[in-house]
Protein backbone atom coordinates (compact mmCIF):
# COMPACT_ATOMS: atom_id res chain seq x y z
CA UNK A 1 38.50 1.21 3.50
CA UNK A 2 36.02 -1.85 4.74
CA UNK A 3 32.75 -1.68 2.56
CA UNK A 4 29.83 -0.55 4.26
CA UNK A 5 26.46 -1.67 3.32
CA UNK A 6 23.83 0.01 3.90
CA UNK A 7 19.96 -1.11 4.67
CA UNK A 8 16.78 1.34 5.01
CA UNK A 9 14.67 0.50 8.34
CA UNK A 10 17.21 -2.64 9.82
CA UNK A 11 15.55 -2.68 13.18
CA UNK A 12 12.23 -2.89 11.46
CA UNK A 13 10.80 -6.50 9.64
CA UNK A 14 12.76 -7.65 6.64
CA UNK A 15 15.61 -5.10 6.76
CA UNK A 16 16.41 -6.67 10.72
CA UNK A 17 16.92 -10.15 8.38
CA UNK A 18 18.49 -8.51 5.48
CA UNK A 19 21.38 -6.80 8.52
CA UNK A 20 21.94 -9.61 10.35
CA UNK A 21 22.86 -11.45 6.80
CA UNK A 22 25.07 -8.80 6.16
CA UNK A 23 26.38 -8.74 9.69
CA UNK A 24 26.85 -12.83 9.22
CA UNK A 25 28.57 -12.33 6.13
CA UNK A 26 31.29 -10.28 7.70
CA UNK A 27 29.82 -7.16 6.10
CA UNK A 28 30.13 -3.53 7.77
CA UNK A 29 26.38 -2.48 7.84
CA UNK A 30 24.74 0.63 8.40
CA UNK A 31 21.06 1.44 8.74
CA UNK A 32 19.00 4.76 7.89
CA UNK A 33 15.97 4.36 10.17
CA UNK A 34 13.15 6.54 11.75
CA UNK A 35 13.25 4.13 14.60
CA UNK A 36 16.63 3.84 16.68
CA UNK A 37 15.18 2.48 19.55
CA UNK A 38 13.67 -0.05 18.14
CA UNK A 39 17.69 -1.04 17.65
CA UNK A 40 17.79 -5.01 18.82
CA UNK A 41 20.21 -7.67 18.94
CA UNK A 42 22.57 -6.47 16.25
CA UNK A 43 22.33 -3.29 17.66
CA UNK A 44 26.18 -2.61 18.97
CA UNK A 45 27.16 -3.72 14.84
CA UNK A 46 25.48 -1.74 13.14
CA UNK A 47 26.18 2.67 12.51
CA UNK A 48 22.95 3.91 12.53
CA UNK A 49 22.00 7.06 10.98
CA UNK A 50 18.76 9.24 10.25
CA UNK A 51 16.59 8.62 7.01
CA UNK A 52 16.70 12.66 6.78
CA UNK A 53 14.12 12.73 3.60
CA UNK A 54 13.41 16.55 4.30
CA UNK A 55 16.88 17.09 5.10
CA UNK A 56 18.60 15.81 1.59
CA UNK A 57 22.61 16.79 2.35
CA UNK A 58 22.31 14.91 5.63
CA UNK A 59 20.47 12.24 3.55
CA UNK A 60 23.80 11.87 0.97
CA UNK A 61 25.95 11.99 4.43
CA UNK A 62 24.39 9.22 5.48
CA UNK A 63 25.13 7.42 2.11
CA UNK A 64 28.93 8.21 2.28
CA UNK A 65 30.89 5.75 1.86
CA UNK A 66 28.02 2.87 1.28
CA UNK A 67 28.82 0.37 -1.74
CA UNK A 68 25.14 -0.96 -1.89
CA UNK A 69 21.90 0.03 -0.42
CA UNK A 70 19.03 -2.28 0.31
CA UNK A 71 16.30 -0.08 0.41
CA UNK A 72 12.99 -1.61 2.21
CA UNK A 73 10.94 1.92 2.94
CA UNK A 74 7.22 1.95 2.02
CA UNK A 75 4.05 2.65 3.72
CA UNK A 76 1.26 -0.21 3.50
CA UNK A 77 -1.68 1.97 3.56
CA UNK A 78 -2.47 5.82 3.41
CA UNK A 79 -2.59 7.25 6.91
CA UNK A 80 -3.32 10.48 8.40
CA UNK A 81 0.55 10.63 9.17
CA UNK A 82 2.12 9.21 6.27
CA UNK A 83 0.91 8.08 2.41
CA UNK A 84 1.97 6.06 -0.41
CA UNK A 85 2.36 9.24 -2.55
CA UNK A 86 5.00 11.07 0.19
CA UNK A 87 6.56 7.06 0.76
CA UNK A 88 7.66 7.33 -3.20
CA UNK A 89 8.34 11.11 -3.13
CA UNK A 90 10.71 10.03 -0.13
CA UNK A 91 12.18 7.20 -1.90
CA UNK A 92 12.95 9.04 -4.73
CA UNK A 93 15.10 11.54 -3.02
CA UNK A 94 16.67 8.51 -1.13
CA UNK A 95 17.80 7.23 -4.89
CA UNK A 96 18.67 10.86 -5.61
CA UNK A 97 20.83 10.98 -2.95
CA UNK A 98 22.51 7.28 -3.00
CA UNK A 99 23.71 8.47 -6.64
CA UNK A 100 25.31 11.48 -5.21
CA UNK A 101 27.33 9.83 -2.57
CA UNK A 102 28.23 7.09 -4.93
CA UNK A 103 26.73 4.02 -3.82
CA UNK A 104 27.31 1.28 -6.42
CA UNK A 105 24.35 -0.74 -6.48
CA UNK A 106 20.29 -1.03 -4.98
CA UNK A 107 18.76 -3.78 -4.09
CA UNK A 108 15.12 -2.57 -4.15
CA UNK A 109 12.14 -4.24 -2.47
CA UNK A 110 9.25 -3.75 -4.80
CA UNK A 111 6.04 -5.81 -5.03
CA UNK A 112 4.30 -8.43 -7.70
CA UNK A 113 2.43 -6.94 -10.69
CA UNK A 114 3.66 -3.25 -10.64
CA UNK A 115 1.84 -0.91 -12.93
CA UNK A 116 1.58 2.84 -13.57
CA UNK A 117 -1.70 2.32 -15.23
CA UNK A 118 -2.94 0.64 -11.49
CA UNK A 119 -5.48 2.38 -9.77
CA UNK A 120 -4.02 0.92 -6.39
CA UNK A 121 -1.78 3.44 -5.31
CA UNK A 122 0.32 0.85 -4.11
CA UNK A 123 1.06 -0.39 -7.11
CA UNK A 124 1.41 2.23 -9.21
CA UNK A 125 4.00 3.78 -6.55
CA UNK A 126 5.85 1.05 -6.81
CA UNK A 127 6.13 0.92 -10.77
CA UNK A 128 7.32 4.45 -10.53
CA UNK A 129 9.84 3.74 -7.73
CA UNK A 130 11.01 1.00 -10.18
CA UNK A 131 10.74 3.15 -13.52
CA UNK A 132 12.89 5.76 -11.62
CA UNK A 133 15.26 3.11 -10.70
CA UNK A 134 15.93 1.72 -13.61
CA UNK A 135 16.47 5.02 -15.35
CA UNK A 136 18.56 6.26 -12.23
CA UNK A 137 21.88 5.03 -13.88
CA UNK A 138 22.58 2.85 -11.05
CA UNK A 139 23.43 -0.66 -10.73
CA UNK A 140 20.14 -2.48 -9.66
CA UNK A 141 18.38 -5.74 -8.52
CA UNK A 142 14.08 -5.21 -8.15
CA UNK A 143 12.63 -7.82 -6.07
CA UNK A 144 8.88 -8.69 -6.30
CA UNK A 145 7.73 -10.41 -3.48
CA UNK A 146 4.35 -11.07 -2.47
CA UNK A 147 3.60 -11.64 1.65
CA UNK A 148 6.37 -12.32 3.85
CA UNK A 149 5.91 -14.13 6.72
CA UNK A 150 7.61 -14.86 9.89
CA UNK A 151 7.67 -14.21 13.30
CA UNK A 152 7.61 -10.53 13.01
CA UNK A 153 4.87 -11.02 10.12
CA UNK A 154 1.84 -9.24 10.22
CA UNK A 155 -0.93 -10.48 7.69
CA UNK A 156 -0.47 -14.64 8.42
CA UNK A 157 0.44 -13.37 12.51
CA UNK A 158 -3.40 -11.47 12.36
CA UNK A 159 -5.25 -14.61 10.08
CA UNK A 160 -3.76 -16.42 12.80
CA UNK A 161 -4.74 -14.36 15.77
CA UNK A 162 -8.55 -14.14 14.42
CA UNK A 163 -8.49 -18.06 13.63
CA UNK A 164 -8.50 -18.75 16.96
CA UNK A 165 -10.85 -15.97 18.43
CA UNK A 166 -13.52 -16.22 15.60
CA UNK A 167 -15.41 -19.50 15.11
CA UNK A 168 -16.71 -18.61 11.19
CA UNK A 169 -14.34 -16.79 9.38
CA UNK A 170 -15.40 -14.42 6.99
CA UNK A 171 -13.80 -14.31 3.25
CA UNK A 172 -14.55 -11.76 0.90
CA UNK A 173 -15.95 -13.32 -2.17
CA UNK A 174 -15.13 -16.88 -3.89
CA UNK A 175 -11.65 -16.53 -2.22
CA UNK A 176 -10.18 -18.36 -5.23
CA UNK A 177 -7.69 -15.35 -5.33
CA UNK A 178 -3.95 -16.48 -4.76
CA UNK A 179 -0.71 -15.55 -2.77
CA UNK A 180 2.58 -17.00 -2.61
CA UNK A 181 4.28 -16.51 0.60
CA UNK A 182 7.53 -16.34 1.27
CA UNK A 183 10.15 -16.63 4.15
CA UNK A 184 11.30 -13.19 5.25
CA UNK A 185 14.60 -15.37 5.58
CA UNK A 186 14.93 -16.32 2.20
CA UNK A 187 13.53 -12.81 1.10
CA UNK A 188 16.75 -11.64 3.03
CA UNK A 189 19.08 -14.56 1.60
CA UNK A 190 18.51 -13.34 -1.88
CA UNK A 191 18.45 -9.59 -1.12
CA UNK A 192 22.10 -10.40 0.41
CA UNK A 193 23.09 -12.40 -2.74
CA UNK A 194 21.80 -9.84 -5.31
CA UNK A 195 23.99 -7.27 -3.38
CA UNK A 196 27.30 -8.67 -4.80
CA UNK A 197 25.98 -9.59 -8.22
CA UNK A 198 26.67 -7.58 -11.32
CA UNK A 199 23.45 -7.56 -13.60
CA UNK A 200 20.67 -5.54 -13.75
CA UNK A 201 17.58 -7.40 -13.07
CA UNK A 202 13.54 -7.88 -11.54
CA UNK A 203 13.43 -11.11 -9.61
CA UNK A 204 9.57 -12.25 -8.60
CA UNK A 205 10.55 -12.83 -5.25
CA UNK A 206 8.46 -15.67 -4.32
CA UNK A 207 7.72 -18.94 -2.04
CA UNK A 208 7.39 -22.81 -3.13
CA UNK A 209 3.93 -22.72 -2.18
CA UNK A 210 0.44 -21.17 -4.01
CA UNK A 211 -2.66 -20.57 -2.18
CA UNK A 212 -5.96 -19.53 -2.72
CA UNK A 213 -7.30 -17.20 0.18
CA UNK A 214 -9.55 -20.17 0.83
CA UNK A 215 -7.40 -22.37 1.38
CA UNK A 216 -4.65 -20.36 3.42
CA UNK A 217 -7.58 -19.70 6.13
CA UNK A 218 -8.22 -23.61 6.18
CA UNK A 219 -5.06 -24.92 5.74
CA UNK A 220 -3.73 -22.49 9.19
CA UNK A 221 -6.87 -23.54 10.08
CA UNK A 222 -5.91 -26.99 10.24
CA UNK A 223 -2.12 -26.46 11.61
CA UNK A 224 -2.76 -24.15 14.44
CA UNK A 225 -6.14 -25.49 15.58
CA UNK A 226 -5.96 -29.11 14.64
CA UNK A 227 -9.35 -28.41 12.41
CA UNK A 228 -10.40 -26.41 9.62
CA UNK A 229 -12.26 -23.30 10.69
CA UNK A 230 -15.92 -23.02 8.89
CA UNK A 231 -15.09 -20.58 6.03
CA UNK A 232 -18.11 -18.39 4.81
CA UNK A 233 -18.18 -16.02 1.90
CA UNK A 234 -19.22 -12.41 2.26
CA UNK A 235 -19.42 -9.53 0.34
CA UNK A 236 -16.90 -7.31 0.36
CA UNK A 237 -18.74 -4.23 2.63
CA UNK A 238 -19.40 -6.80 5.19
CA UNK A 239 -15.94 -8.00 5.60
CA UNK A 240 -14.51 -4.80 5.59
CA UNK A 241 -17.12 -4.01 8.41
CA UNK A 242 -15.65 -6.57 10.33
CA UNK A 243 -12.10 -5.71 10.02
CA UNK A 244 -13.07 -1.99 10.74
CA UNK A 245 -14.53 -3.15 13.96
CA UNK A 246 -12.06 -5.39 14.68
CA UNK A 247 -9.54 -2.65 14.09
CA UNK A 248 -11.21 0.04 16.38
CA UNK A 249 -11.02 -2.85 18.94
CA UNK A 250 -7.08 -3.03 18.83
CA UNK A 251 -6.66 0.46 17.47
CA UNK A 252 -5.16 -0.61 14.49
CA UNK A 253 -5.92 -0.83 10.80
CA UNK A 254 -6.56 -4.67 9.73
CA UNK A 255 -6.76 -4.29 6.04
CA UNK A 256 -8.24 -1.65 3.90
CA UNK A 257 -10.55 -2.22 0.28
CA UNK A 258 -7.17 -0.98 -1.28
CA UNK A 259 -5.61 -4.17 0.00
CA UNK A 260 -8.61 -6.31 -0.92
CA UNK A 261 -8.92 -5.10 -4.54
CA UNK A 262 -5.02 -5.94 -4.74
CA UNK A 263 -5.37 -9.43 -3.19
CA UNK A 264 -9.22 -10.22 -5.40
CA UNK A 265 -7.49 -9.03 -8.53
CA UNK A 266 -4.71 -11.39 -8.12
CA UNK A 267 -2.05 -8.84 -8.26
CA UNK A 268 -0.11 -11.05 -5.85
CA UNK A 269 0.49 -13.79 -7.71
CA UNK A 270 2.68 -14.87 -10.72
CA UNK A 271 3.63 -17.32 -12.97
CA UNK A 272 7.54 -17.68 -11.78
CA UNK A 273 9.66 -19.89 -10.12
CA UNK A 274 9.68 -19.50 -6.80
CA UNK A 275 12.88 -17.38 -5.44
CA UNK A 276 12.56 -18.88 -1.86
CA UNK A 277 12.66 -22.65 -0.45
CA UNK A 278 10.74 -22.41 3.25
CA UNK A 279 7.13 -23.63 3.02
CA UNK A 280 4.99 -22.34 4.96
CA UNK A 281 2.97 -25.33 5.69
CA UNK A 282 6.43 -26.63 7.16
CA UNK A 283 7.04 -23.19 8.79
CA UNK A 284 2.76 -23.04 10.46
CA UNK A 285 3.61 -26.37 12.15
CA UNK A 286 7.25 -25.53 13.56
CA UNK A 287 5.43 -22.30 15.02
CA UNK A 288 1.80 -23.56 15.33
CA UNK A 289 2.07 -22.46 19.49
CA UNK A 290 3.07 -18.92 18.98
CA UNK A 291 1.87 -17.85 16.01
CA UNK A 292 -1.45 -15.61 16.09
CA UNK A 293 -1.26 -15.78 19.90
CA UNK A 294 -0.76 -11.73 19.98
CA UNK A 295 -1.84 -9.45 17.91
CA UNK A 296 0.84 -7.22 15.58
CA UNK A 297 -0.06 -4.21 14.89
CA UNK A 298 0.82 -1.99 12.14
CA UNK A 299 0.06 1.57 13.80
CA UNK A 300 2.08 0.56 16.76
CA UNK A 301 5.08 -0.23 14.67
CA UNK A 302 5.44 2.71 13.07
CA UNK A 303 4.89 4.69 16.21
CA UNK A 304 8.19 3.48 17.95
């Protein structure tokens, strides 16, 4: 029987990179998704079935036959419709039911600096996705990454999109808080490689480059403009005023003071190697026409 590997959300943003690995490395892939017609251009490869979270037999049917799951489900931000508290609820049924059907191994895609003790819910979630994980009996690899970025990216696709509407950018604070970006490629690359390895491990999924805030806004500044953009400091009420308004303006949700007090506290940064080899610097000037030009929303995503 040909070895089927499955990958939560594959027509969505890193699980579309993580299939068409797969699909490049000869694999048989399936996808559990909310979102079939989102389907693209791997779309006649790939089996798709439901992610059935209040349905769990359907949810194990799914999983039949599936030698490794890469699971990529989450929720940025608590929403009238969904919530990180239901995403890890849901996720743990979705390990619940991988172990019944008999998949081999996860690859899991959790996030820097984990903690049950965090009062960021998305942080603690995510150290109890990976607690339950690890204590699942399952083969495992935990990936850490930070921001991913590419075309389908949302945080440096926005920066970008308000770099070159707003003259003055606004950053909370010092903006001496750090990121390290990496390629959704190379995100996917490793995901794929971890998939056929045999250890147990937490890889800090990371990119070759550090930032401060600052500095990200100038140096995108600087790529897609030609110039640095004036960068002012703000308190953290006003900026979140601004992305509020901006958000009501696009109908979308630009970032919430969840997402600020994860990015001010440094929580997405570490002292590791980096896991990935694409700069973004290299990446900003290879793309420096399109990128930013539309916006991406979040709230649209998840509605299709």
């Amino acid at each position: 029987m040909t070895e089927i590997h499955a990958v939560t959300g594959a027509f969505g943003y890193s699980g579309r990179y993580i299939a068409r690995r797969l699909i490049q490395a000869g694999k048989t892939v399936r996808t559990l998704t909310n979102s079939p017609d989102r389907a693209g251009e791997w779309q006649e490869q790939i089996q798709v079935c439901p992610l059935s979270f209040d349905d769990p037999q359907r949810l194990t049917e799914s999983l039949q036959n599936v030698s490794v799951l890469y699971n990529t489900y989450w929720v940025r931000f608590n929403h009238r419709n969904f919530s990180h508290s239901l995403a890890v609820e849901n996720t743990r049924q979705l390990f619940k039911a991988a172990k019944k059907a008999g998949v081999k191994r996860i690859v899991h895609t959790s996030i820097t600096n984990p903690s049950l003790d965090s009062p960021l819910e998305y942080f603690s979630g995510k150290a109890a996705l990976e607690q339950a994980l690890t204590e699942s009996e399952m083969a495992y690899t935990i990936l850490r990454p930070t921001v991913l970025f590419g075309k389908e990216d949302i945080l440096i696709n926005n920066i970008a999109w308000m770099l070159r509407r707003i003259p003055i950018f606004g950053v909370s604070g010092d903006g001496q808080y750090t990121l390290q970006p990496i390629f959704v490629d190379d995100f996917a690359a490793l995901a794929v490689e971890k998939g056929s390895g045999n250890e147990n491990e937490i890889i800090n999924a990371i990119g070759p480059e550090t930032f401060t805030f600052r500095e990200l806004v100038e140096t995108m500044g600087q790529i897609i403009l030609g110039k640095k953009r004036t960068c002012i400091s703000v308190p953290d009420w006003f900026g979140l005023l601004v992305a509020n308004v901006i958000g009501l303006c696009v109908g979308d949700v630009v970032i919430t003071k969840a997402e600020l007090d994860g990015l001010k506290s440094n929580l997405l940064y570490v002292d590791a190697p980096p896991a990935g080899t694409t700069r973004l610097t290299d990446w900003l000037h290879e793309h420096k026409e399109t990128v930013g030009v539309c916006y991406a929303s979040e709230l649209s995503r998840r509605k299709t």
